[in-house]
C-alpha atoms as a PDB file:
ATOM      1  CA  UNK A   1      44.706  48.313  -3.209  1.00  0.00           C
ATOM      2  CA  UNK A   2      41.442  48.599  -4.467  1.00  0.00           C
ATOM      3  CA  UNK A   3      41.854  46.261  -7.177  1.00  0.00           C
ATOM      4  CA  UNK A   4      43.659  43.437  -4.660  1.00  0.00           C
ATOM      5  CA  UNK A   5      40.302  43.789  -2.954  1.00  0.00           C
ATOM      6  CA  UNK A   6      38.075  43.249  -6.045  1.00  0.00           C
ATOM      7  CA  UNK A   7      40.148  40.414  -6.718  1.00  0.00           C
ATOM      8  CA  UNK A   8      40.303  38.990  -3.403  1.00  0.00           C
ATOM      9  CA  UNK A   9      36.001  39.198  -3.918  1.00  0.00           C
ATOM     10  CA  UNK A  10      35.909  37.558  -7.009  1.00  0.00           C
ATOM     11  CA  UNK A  11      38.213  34.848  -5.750  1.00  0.00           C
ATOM     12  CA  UNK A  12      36.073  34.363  -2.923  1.00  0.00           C
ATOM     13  CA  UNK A  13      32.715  34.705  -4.895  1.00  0.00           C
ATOM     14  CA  UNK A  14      33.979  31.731  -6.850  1.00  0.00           C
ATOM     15  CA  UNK A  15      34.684  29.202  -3.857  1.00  0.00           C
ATOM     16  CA  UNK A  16      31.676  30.146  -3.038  1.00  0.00           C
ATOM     17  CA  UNK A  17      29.612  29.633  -5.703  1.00  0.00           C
ATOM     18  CA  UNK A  18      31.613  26.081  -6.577  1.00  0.00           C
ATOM     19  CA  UNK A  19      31.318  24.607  -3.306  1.00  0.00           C
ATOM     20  CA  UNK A  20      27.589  25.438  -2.606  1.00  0.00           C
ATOM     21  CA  UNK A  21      25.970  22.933  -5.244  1.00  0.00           C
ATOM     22  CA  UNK A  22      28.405  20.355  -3.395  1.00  0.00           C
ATOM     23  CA  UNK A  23      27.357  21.992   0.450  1.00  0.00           C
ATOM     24  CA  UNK A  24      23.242  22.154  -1.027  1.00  0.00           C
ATOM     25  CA  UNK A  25      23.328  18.579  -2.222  1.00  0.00           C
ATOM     26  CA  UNK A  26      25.138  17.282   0.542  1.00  0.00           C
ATOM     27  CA  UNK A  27      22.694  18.793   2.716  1.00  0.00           C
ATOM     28  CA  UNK A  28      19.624  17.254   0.847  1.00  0.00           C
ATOM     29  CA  UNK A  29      21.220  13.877   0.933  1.00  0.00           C
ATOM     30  CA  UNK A  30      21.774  13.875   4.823  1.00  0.00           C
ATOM     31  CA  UNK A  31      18.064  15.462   5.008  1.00  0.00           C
ATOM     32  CA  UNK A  32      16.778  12.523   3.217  1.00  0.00           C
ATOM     33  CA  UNK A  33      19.016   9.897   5.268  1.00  0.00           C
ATOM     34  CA  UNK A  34      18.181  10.840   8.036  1.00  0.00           C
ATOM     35  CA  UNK A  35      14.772  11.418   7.184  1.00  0.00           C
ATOM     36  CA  UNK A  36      14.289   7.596   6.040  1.00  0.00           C
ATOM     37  CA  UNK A  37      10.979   5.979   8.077  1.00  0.00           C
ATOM     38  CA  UNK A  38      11.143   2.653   8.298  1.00  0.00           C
ATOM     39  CA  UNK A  39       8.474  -0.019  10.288  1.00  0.00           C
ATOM     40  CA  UNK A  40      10.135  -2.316  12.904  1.00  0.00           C
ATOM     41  CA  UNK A  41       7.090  -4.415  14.794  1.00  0.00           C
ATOM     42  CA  UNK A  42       4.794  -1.659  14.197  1.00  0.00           C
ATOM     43  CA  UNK A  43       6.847   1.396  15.168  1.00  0.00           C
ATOM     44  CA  UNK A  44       8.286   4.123  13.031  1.00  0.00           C
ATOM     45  CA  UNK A  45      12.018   4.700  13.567  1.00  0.00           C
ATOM     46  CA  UNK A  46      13.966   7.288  12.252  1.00  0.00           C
ATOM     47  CA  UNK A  47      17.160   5.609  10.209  1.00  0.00           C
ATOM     48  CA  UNK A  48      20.401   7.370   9.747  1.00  0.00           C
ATOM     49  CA  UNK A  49      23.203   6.450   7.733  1.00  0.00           C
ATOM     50  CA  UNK A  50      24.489   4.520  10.490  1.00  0.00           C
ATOM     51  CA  UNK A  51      21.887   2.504  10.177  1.00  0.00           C
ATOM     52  CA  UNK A  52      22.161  -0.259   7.557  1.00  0.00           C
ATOM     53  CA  UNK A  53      21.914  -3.496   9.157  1.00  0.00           C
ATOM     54  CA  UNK A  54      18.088  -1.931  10.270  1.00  0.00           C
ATOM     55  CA  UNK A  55      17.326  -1.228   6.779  1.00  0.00           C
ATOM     56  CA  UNK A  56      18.189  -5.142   6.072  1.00  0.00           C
ATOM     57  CA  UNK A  57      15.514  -5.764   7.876  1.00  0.00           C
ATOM     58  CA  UNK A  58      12.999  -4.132   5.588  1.00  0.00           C
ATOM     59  CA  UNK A  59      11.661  -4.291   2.180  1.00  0.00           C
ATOM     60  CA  UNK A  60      10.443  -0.686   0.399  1.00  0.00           C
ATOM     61  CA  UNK A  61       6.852  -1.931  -1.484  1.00  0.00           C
ATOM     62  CA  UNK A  62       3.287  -0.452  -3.427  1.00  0.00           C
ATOM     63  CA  UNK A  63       0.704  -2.171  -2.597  1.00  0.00           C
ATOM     64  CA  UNK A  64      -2.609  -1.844  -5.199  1.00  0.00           C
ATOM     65  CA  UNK A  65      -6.111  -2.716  -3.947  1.00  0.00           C
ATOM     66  CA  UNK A  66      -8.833  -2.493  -5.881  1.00  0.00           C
ATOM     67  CA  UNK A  67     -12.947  -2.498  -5.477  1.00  0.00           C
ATOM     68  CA  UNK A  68     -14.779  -3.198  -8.429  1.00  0.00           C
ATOM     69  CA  UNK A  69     -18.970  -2.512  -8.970  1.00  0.00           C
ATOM     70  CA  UNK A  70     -19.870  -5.652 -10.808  1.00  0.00           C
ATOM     71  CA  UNK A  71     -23.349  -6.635  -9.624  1.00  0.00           C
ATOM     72  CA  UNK A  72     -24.330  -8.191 -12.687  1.00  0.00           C
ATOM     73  CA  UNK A  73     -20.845 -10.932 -13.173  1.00  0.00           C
ATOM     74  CA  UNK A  74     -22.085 -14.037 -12.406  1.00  0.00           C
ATOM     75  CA  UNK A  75     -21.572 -17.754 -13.575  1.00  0.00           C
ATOM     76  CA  UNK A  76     -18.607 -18.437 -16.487  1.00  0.00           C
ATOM     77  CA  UNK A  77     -18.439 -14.724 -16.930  1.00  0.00           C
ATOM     78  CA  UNK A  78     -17.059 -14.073 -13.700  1.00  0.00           C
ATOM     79  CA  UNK A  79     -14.872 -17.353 -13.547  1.00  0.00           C
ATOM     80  CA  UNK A  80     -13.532 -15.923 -16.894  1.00  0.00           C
ATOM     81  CA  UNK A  81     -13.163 -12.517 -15.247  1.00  0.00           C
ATOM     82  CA  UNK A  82     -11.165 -13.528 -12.124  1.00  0.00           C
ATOM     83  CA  UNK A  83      -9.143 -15.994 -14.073  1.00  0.00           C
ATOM     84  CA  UNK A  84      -7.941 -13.043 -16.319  1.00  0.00           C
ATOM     85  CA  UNK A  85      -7.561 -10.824 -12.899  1.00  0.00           C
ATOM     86  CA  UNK A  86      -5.657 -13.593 -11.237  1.00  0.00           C
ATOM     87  CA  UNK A  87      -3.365 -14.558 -13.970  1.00  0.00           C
ATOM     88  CA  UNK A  88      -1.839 -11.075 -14.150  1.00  0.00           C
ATOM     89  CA  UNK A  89       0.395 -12.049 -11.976  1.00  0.00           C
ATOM     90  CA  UNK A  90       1.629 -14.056 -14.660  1.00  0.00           C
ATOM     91  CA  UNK A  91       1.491 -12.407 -17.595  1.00  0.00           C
ATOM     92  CA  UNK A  92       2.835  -9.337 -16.212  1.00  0.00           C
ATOM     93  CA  UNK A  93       6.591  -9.123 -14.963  1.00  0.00           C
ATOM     94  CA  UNK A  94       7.355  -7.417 -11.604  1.00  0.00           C
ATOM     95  CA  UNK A  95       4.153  -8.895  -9.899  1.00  0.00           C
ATOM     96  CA  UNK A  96       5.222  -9.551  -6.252  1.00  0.00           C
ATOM     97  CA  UNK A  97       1.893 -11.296  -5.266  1.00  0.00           C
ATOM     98  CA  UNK A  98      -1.381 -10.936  -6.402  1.00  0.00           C
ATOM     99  CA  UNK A  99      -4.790 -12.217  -4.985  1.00  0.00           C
ATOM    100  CA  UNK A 100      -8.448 -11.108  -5.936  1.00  0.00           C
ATOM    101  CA  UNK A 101     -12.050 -12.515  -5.497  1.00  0.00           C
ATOM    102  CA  UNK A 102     -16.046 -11.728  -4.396  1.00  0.00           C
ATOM    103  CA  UNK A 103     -16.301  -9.799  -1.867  1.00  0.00           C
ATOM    104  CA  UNK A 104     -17.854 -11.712   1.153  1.00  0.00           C
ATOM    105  CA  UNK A 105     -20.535  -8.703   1.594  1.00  0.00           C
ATOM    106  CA  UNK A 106     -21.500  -6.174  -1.209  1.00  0.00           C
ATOM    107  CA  UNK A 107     -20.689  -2.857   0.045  1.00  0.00           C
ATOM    108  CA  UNK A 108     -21.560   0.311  -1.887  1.00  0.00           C
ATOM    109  CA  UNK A 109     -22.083  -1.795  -4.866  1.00  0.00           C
ATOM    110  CA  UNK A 110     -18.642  -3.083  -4.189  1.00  0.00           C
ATOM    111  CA  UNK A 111     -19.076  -6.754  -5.213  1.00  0.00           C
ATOM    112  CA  UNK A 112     -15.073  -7.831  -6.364  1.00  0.00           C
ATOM    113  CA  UNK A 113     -11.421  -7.008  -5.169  1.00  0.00           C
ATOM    114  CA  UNK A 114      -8.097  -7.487  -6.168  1.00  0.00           C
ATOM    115  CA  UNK A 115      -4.146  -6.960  -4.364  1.00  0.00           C
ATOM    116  CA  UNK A 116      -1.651  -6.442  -5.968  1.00  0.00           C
ATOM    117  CA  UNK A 117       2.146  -5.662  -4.641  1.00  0.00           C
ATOM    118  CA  UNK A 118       4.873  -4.020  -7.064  1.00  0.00           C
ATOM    119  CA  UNK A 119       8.734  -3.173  -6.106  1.00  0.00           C
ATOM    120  CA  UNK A 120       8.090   0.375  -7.018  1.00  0.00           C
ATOM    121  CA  UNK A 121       6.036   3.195  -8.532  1.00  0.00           C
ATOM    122  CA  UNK A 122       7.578   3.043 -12.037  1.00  0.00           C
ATOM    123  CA  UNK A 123       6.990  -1.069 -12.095  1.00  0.00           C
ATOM    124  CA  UNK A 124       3.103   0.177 -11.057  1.00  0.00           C
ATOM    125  CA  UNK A 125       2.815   2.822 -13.699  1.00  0.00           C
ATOM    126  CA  UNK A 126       4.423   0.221 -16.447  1.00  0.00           C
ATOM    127  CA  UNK A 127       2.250  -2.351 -14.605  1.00  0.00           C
ATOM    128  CA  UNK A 128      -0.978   0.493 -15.678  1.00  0.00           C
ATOM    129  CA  UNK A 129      -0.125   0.759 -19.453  1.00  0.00           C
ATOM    130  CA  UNK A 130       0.675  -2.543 -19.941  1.00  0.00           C
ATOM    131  CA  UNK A 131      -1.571  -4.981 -22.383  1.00  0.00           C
ATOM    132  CA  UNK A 132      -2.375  -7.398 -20.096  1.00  0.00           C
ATOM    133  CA  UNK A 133      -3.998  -5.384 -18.148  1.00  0.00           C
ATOM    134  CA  UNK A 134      -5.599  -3.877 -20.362  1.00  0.00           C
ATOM    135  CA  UNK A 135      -6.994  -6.488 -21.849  1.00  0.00           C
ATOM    136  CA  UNK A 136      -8.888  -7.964 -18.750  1.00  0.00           C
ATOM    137  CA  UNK A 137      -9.867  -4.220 -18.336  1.00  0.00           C
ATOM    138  CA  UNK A 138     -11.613  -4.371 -21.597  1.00  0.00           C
ATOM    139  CA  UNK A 139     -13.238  -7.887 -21.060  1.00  0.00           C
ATOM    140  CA  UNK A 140     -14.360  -6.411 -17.710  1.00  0.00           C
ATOM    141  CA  UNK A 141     -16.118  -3.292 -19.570  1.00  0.00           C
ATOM    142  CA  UNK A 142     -19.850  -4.425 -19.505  1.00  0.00           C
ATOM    143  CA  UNK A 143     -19.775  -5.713 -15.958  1.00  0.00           C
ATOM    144  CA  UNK A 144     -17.935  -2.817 -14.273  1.00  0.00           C
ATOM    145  CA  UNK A 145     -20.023  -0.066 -13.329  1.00  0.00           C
ATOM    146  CA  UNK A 146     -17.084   1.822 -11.539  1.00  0.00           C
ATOM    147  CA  UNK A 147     -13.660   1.029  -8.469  1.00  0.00           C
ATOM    148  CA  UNK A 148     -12.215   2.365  -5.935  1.00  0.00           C
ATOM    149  CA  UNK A 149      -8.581   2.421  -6.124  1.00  0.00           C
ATOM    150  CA  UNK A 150      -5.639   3.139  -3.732  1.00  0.00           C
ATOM    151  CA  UNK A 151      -2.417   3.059  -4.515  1.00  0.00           C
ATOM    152  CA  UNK A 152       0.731   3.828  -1.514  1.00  0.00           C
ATOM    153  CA  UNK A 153       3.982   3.088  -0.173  1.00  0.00           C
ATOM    154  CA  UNK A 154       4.866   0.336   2.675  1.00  0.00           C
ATOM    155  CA  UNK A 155       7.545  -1.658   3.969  1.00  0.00           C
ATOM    156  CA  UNK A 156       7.484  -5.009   5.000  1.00  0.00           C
ATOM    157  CA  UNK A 157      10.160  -7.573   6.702  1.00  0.00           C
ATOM    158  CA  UNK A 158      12.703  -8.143   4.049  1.00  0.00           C
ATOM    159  CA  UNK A 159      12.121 -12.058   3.584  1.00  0.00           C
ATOM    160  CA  UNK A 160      10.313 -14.230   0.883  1.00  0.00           C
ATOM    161  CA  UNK A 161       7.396 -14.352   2.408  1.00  0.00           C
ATOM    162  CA  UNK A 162       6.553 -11.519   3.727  1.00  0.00           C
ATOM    163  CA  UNK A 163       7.446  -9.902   0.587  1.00  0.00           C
ATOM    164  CA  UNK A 164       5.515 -12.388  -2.063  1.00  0.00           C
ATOM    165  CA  UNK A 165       3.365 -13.703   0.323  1.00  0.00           C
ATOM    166  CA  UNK A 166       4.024 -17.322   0.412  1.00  0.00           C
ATOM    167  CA  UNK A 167       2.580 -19.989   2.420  1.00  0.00           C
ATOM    168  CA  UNK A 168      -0.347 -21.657   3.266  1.00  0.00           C
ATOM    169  CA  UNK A 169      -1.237 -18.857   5.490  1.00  0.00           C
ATOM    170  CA  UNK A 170      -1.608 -15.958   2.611  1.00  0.00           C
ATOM    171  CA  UNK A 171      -2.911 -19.010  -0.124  1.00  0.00           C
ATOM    172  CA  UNK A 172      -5.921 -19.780   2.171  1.00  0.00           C
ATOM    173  CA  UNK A 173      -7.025 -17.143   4.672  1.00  0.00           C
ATOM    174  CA  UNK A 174      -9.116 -13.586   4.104  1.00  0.00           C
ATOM    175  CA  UNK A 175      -7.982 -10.464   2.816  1.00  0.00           C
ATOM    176  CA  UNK A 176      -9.294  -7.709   4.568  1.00  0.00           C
ATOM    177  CA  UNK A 177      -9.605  -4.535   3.139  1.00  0.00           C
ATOM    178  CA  UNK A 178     -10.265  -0.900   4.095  1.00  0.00           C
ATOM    179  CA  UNK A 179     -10.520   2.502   1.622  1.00  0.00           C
ATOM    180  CA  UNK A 180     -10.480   5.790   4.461  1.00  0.00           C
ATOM    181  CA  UNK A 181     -11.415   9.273   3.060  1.00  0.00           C
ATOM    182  CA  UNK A 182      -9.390  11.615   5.931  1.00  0.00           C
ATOM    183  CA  UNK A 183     -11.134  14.576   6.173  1.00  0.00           C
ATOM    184  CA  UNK A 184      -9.452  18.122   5.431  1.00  0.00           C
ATOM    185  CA  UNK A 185      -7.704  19.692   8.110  1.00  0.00           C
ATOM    186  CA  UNK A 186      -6.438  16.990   9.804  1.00  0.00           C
ATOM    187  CA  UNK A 187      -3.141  17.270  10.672  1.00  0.00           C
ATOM    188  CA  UNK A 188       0.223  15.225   9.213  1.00  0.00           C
ATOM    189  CA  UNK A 189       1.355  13.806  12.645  1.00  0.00           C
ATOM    190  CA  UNK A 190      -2.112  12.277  13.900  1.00  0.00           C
ATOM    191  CA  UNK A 191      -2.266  10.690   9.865  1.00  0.00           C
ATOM    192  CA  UNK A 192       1.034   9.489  10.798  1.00  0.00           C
ATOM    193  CA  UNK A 193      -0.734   8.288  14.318  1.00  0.00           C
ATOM    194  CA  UNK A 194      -3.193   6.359  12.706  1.00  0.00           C
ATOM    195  CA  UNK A 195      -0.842   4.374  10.250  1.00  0.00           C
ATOM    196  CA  UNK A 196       1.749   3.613  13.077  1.00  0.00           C
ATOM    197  CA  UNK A 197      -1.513   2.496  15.013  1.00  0.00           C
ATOM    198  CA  UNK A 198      -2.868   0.014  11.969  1.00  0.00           C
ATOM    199  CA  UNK A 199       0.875  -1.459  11.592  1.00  0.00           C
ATOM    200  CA  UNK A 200       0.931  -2.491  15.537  1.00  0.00           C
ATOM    201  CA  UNK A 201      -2.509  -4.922  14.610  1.00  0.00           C
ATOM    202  CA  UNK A 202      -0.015  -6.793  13.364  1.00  0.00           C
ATOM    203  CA  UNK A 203       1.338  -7.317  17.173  1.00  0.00           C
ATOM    204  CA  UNK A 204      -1.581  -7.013  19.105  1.00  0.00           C
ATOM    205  CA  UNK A 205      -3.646  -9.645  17.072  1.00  0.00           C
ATOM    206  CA  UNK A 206      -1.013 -11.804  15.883  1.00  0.00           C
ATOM    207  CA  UNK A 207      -2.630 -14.954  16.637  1.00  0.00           C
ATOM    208  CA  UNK A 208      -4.996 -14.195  13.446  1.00  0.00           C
ATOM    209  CA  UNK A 209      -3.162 -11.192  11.736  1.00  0.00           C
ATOM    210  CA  UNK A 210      -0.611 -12.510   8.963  1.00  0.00           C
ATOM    211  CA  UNK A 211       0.155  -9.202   7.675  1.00  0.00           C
ATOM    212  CA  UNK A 212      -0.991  -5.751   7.132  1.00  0.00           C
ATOM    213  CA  UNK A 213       0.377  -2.682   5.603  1.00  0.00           C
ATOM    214  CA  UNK A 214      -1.304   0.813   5.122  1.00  0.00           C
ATOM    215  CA  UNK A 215      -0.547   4.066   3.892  1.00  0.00           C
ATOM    216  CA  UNK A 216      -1.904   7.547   2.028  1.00  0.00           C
ATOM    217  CA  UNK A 217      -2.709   7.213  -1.319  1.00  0.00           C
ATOM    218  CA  UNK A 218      -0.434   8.033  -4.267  1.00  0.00           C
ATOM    219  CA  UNK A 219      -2.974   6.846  -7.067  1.00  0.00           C
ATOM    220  CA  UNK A 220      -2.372   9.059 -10.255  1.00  0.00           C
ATOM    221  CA  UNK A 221      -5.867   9.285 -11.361  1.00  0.00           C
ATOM    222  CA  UNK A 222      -9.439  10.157  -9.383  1.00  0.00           C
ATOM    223  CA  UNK A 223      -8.532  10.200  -5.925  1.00  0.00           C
ATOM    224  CA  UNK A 224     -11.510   9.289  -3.943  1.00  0.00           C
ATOM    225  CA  UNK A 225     -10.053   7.936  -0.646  1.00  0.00           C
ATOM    226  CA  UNK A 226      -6.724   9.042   0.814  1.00  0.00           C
ATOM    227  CA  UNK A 227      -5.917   6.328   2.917  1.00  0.00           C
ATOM    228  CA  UNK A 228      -5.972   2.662   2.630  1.00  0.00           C
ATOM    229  CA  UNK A 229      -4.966  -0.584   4.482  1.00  0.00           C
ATOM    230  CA  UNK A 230      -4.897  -3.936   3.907  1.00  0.00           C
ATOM    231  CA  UNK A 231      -5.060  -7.093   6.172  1.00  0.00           C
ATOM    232  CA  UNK A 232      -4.118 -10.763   6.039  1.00  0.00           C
ATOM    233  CA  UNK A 233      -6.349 -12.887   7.844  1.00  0.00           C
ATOM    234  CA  UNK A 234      -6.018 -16.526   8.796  1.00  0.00           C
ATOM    235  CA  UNK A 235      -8.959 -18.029   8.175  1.00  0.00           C
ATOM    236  CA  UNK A 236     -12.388 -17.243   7.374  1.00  0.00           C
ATOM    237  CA  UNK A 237     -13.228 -18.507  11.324  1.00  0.00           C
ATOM    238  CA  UNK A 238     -11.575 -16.197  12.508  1.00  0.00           C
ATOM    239  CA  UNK A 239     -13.237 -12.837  10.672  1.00  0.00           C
ATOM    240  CA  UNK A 240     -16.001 -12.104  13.675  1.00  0.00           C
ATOM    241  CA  UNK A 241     -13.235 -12.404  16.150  1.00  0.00           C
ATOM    242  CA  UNK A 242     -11.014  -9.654  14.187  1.00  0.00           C
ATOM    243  CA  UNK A 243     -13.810  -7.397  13.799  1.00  0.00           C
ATOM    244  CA  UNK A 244     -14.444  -7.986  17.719  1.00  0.00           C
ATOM    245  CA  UNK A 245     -11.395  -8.008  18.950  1.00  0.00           C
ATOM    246  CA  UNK A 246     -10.660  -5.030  21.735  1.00  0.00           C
ATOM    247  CA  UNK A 247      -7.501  -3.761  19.662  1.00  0.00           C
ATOM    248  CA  UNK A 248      -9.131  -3.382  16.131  1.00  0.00           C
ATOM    249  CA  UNK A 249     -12.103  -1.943  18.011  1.00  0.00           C
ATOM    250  CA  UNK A 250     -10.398   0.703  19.425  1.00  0.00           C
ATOM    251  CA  UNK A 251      -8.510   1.730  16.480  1.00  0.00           C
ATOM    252  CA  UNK A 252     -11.684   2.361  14.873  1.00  0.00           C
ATOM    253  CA  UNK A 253     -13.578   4.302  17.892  1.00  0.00           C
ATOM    254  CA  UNK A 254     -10.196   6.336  18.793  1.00  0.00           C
ATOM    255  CA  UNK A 255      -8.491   6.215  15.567  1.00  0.00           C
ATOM    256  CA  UNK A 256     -10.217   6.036  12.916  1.00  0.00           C
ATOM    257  CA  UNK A 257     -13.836   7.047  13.053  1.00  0.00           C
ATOM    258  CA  UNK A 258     -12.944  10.623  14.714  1.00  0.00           C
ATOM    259  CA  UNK A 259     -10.742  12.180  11.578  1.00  0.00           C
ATOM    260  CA  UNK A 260     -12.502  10.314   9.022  1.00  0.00           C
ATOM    261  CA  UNK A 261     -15.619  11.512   6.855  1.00  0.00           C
ATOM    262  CA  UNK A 262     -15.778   7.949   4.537  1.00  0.00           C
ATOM    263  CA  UNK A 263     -14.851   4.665   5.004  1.00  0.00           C
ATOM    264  CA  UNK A 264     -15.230   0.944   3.442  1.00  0.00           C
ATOM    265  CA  UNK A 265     -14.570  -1.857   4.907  1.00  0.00           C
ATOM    266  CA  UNK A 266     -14.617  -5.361   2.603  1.00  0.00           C
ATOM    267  CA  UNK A 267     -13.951  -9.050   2.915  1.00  0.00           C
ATOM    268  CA  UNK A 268     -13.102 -11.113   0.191  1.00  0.00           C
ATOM    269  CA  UNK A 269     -11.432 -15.015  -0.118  1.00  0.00           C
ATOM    270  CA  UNK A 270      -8.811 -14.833  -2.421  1.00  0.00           C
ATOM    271  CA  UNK A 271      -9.494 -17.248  -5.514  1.00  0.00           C
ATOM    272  CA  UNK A 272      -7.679 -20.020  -7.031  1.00  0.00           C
ATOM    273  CA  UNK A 273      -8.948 -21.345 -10.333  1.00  0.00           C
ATOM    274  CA  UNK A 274      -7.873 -24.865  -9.460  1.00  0.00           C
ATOM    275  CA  UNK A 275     -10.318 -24.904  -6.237  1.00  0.00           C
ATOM    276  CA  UNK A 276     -13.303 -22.551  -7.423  1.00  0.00           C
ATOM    277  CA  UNK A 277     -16.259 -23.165  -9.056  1.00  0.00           C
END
């Protein structure tokens, strides 16, 4: 009898023991479905596995801005310099869209910018070691006195151009960008606030907002700002009346300002070589 029941334990133990890697993954798998946040017209909604058509909708990116401290670029250097910072998107495969320029305003010795939008985090990292890049980086050397960088995670709507930016309202227009140092102690869900909060610009100022995506910053280096978002705006006429408008106000008195201990806030054209001096 007492040897049925060891065996009968045994058995069991190994069931056991077989079906929990399959019960454990399973579990992470629906945890992570479930879990999925995706952006429709500036709301977070949770996505099951039910879902799909939603997650049509949608396009998973990384979106790369970067400030540069180059006070002293001026003339053919800096013609030379943005030429090599706008052709990346060129020379470097996996580029979604790319844009960079002067910064309308200097602001902390922030004088240039540039955008950049991968499919993933391994394109980025690639996108990091790769000789292009670091070639302009090089050429760049005497001129740059230090950046600011932010890398995160977005979505956008899953069409051409939203997703490479095409058309004559992302070609002309004013990128808008802004680094945000959250201070410690703030808590995940009013983070989360904020970001929901920047998407919905997109809705409440549509008449001059092309796009904007934000999020918390995954850059793999110096981290000096958490946050980031960026800002696609339709012309350069229409800058005051962003920066005035009651929305974009509000997000930064009620928002913004209160869980914040740094932020930057830049302008910048993006360049063409055909049409700049």
């Amino acid at each position: 009898m007492i040897r049925l029941t060891h065996l009968f334990s045994v058995l069991m133990w190994a069931i056991t023991m077989t079906a929990f890697p399959l019960i454990f993954f399973s579990l992470i798998f629906c945890e992570q479905t479930l879990g999925s946040l995706l952006l429709e017209k500036g709301h977070l909604q949770m996505v099951t596995s039910d879902s799909t058509q939603e997650t049509e909708k949608f396009r998973f990116v990384v979106d790369h801005p970067v400030l540069f401290k180059m006070p002293e670029l001026h003339a053919d250097d800096e013609k030379r310099i943005l030429d090599g910072l706008y052709f990346l998107k060129d020379e470097f495969e996996g580029v979604y869209t790319l844009s960079t320029g002067r910064l309308i305003k200097e602001v902390d010795n922030c004088t240039h910018a540039i955008f950049v939008r991968f499919p993933s985090d391994k394109v980025l990292v690639d996108y990091y070691n790769s000789p292009p890049l670091l070639h302009i980086a090089s050429e760049m050397g005497p001129f740059n006195h230090g950046e600011y960088t932010v890398d995160y995670s977005a979505y956008v709507d899953n069409n051409e151009k939203s997703i490479y930016r095409i058309g004559k309202e992302f070609y002309y227009g004013v990128e808008h960008l802004v680094f945000l140092k959250v201070k410690d102690g703030v808590s995940h869900e009013v983070v989360e606030d904020l970001i929901e909060s920047i998407y919905q610009l997109a809705i409440q100022m549509d008449s001059m907002v092309v796009q904007i995506t934000g999020g918390a910053n995954n850059y793999i280096r110096n981290k000096v700002f958490s946050h980031a978002f960026v800002a696609h705006i339709l012309s350069v006429e229409l800058l005051e009346h962003f920066y005035k408008h009651p929305a974009y106000v509000k997000l930064w008195e009620e928002k913004i300002d209160p869980i914040t201990s740094w932020a930057l806030s830049v302008d910048y054209v993006p360049y063409h070589p055909s049409i700049s001096s």
